[in-house]
N, C-alpha and C. Protein backbone atom coordinates (compact mmCIF):
# COMPACT_ATOMS: atom_id res chain seq x y z
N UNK A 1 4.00 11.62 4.75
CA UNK A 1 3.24 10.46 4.35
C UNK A 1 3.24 10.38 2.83
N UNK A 2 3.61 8.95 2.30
CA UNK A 2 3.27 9.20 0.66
C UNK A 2 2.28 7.88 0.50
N UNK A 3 1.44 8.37 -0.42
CA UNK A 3 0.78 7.80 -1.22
C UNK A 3 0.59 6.75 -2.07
N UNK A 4 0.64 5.63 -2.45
CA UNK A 4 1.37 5.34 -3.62
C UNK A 4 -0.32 3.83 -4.08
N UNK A 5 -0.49 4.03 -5.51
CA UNK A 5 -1.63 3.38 -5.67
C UNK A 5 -1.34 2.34 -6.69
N UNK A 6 -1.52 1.10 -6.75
CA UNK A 6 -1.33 0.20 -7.88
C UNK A 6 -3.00 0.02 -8.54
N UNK A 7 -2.74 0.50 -9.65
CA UNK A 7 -4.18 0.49 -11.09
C UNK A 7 -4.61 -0.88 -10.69
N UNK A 8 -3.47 -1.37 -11.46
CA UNK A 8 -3.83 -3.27 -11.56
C UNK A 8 -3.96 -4.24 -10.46
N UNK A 9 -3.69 -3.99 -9.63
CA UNK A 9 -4.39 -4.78 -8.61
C UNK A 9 -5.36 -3.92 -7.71
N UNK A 10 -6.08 -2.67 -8.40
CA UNK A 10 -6.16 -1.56 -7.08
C UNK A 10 -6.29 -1.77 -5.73
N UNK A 11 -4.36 -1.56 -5.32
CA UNK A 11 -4.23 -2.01 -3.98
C UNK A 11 -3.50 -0.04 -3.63
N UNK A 12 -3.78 0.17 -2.52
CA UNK A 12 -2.99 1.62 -2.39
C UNK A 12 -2.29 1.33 -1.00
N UNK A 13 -0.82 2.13 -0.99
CA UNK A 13 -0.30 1.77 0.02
C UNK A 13 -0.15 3.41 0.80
N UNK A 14 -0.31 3.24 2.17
CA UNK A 14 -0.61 4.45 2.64
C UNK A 14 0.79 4.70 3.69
N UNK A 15 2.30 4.70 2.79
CA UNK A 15 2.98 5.07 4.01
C UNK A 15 3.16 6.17 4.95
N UNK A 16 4.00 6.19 6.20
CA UNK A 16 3.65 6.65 7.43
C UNK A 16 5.10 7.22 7.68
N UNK A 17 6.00 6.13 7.20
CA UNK A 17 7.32 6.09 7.85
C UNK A 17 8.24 5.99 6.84
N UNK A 18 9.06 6.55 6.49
CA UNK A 18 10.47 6.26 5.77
C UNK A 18 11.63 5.81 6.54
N UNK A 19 11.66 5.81 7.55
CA UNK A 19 13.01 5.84 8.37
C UNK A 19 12.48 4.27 9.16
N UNK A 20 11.30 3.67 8.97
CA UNK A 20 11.54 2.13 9.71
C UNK A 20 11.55 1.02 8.43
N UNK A 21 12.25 0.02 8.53
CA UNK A 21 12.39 -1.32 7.85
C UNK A 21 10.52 -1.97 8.61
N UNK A 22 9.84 -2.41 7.74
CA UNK A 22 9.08 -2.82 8.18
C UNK A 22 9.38 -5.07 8.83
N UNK A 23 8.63 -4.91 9.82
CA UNK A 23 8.93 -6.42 10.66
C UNK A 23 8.02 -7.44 10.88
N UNK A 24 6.87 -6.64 10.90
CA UNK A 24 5.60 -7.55 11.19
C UNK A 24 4.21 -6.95 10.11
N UNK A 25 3.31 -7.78 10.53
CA UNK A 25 2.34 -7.80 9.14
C UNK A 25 1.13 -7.59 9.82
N UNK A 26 -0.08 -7.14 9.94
CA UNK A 26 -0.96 -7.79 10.95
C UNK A 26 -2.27 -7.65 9.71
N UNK A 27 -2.99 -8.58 9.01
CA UNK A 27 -4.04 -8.52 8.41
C UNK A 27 -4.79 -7.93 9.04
N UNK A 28 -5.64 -7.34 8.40
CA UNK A 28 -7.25 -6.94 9.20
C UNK A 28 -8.08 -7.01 7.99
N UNK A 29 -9.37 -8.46 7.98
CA UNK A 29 -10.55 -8.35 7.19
C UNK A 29 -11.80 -8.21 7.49
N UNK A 30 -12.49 -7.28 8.66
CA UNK A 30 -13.38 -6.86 8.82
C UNK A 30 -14.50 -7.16 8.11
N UNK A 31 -15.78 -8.01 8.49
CA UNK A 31 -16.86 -8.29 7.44
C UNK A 31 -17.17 -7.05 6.78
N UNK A 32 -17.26 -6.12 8.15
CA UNK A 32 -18.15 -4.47 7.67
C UNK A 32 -17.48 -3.81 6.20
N UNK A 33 -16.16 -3.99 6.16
CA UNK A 33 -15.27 -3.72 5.27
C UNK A 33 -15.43 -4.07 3.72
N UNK A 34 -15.64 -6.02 3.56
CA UNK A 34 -15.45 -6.36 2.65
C UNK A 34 -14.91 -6.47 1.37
N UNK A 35 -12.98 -6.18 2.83
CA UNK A 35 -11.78 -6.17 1.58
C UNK A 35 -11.00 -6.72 2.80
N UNK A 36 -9.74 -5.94 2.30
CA UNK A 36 -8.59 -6.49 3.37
C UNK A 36 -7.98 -5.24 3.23
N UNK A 37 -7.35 -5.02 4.48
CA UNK A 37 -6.36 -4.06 4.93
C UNK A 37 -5.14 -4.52 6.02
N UNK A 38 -4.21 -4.60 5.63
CA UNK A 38 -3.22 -4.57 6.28
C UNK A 38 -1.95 -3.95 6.79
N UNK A 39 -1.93 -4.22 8.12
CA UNK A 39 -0.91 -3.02 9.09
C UNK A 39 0.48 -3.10 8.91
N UNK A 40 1.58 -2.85 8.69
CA UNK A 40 2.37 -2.70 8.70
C UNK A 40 3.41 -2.17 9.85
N UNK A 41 4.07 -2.83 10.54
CA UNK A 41 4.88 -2.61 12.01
C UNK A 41 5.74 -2.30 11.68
N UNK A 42 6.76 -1.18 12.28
CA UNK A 42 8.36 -1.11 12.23
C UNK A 42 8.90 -1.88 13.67
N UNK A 43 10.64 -1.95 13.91
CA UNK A 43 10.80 -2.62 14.57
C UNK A 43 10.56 -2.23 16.30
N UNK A 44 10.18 -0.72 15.78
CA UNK A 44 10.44 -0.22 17.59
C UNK A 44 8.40 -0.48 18.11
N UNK A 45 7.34 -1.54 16.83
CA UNK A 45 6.34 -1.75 17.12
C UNK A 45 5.50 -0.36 16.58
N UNK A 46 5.80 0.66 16.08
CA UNK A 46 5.32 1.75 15.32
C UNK A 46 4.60 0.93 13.99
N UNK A 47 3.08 2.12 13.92
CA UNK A 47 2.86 1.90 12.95
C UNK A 47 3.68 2.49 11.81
N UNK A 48 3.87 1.91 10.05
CA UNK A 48 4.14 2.48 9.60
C UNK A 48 3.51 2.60 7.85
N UNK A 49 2.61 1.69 7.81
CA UNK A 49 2.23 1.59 6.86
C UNK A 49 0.72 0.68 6.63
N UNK A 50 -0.42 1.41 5.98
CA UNK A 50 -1.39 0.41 5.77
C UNK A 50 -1.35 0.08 4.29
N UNK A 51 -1.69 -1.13 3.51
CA UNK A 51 -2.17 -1.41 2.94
C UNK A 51 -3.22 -1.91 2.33
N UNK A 52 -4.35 -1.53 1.45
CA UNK A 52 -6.04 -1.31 1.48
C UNK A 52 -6.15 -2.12 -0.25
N UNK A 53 -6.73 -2.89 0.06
CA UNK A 53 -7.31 -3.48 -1.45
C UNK A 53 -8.46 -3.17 -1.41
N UNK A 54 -8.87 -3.59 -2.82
CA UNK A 54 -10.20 -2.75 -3.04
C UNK A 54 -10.43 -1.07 -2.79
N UNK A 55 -9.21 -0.64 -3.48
CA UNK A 55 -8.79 0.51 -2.63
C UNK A 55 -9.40 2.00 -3.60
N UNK A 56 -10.47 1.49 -4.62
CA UNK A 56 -11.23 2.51 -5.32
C UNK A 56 -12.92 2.64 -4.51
N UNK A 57 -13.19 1.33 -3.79
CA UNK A 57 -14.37 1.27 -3.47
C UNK A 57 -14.23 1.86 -1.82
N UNK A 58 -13.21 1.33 -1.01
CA UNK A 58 -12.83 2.17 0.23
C UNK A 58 -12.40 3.64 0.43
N UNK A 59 -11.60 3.85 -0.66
CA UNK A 59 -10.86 5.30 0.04
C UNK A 59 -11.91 6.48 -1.16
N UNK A 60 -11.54 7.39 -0.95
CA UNK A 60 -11.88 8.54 -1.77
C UNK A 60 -11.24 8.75 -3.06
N UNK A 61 -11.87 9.04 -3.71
CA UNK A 61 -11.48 9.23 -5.42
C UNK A 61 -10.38 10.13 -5.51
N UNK A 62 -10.63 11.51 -4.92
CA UNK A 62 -9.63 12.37 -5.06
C UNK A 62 -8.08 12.05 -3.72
N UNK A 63 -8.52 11.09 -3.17
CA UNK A 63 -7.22 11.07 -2.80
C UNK A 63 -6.09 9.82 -3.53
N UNK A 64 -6.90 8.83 -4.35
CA UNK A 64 -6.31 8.00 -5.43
C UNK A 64 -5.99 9.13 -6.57
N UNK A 65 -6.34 10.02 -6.89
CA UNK A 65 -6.10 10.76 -7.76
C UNK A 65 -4.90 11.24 -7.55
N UNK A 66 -4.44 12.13 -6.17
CA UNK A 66 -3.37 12.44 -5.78
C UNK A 66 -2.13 11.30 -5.66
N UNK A 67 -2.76 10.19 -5.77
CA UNK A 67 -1.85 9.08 -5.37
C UNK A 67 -0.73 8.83 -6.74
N UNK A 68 -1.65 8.55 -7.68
CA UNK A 68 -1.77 8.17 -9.16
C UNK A 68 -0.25 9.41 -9.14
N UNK A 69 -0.03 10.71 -8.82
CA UNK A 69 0.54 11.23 -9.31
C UNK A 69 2.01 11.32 -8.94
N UNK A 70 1.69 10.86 -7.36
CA UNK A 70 2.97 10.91 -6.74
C UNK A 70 3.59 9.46 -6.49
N UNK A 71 2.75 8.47 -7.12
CA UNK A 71 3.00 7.28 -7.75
C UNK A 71 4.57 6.62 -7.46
N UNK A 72 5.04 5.97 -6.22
CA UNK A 72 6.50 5.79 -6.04
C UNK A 72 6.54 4.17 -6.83
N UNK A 73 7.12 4.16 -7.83
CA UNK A 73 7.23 3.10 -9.36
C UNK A 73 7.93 1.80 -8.42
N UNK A 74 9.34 2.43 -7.68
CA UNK A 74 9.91 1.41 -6.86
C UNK A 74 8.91 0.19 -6.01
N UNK A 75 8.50 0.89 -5.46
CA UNK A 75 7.63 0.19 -4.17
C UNK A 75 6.35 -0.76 -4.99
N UNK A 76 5.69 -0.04 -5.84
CA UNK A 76 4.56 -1.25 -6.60
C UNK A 76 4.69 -1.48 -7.85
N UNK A 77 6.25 -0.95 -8.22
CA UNK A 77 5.97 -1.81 -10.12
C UNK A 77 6.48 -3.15 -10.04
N UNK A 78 6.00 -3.56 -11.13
CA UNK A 78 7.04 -5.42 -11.34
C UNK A 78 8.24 -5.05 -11.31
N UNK A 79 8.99 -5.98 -10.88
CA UNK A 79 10.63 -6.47 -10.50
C UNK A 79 10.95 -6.17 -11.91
N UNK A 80 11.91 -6.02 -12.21
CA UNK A 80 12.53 -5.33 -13.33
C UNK A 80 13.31 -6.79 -14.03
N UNK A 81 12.48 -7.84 -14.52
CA UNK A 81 13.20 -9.46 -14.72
C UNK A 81 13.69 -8.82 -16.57
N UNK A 82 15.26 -9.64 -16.04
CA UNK A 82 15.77 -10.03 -18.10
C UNK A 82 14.54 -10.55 -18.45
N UNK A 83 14.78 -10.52 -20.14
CA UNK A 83 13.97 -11.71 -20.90
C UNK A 83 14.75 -12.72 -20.85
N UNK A 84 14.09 -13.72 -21.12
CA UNK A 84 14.63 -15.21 -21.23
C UNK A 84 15.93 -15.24 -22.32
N UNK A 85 16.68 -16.15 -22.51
CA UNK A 85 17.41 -16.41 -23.42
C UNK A 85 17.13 -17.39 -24.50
């Protein structure tokens, strides 16, 4: 499972799976919650990934801490755009 936490939007993504292409999406905004979390499907219907906003006030400190470190840049940095001309 890796970790991976974005500062600036604190959104953390909690993958499950390396080996599925993800296919389907399924929101979940729970009043009790008062964020959003969403599921992530591979194609054989496996979970493989949640994603949690508001993800300093939901999850635990020390496991954003661990996140922060193993931090995969690919998956939540900005698109890598030229500058303009």
């Amino acid at each position: 499972m890796r970790i991976l936490y974005d500062k600036q939007t604190d959104t953390a993504y909690l993958q499950l799976s390396d080996d599925s292409e993800k296919t389907r999406t399924h929101a979940c905004d729970p009043m009790e919650v008062n964020g959003e979390i969403n599921l992530d499907f591979g194609r054989d219907g496996e979970l493989i990934g949640l994603e949690i906003q508001q993800a300093k006030r939901l999850l635990p400190a020390d496991l954003l801490a661990a996140a922060e470190r193993k931090r995969i840049s690919t998956r939540i940095a900005p698109p890598n755009v030229p500058p303009p001309r």
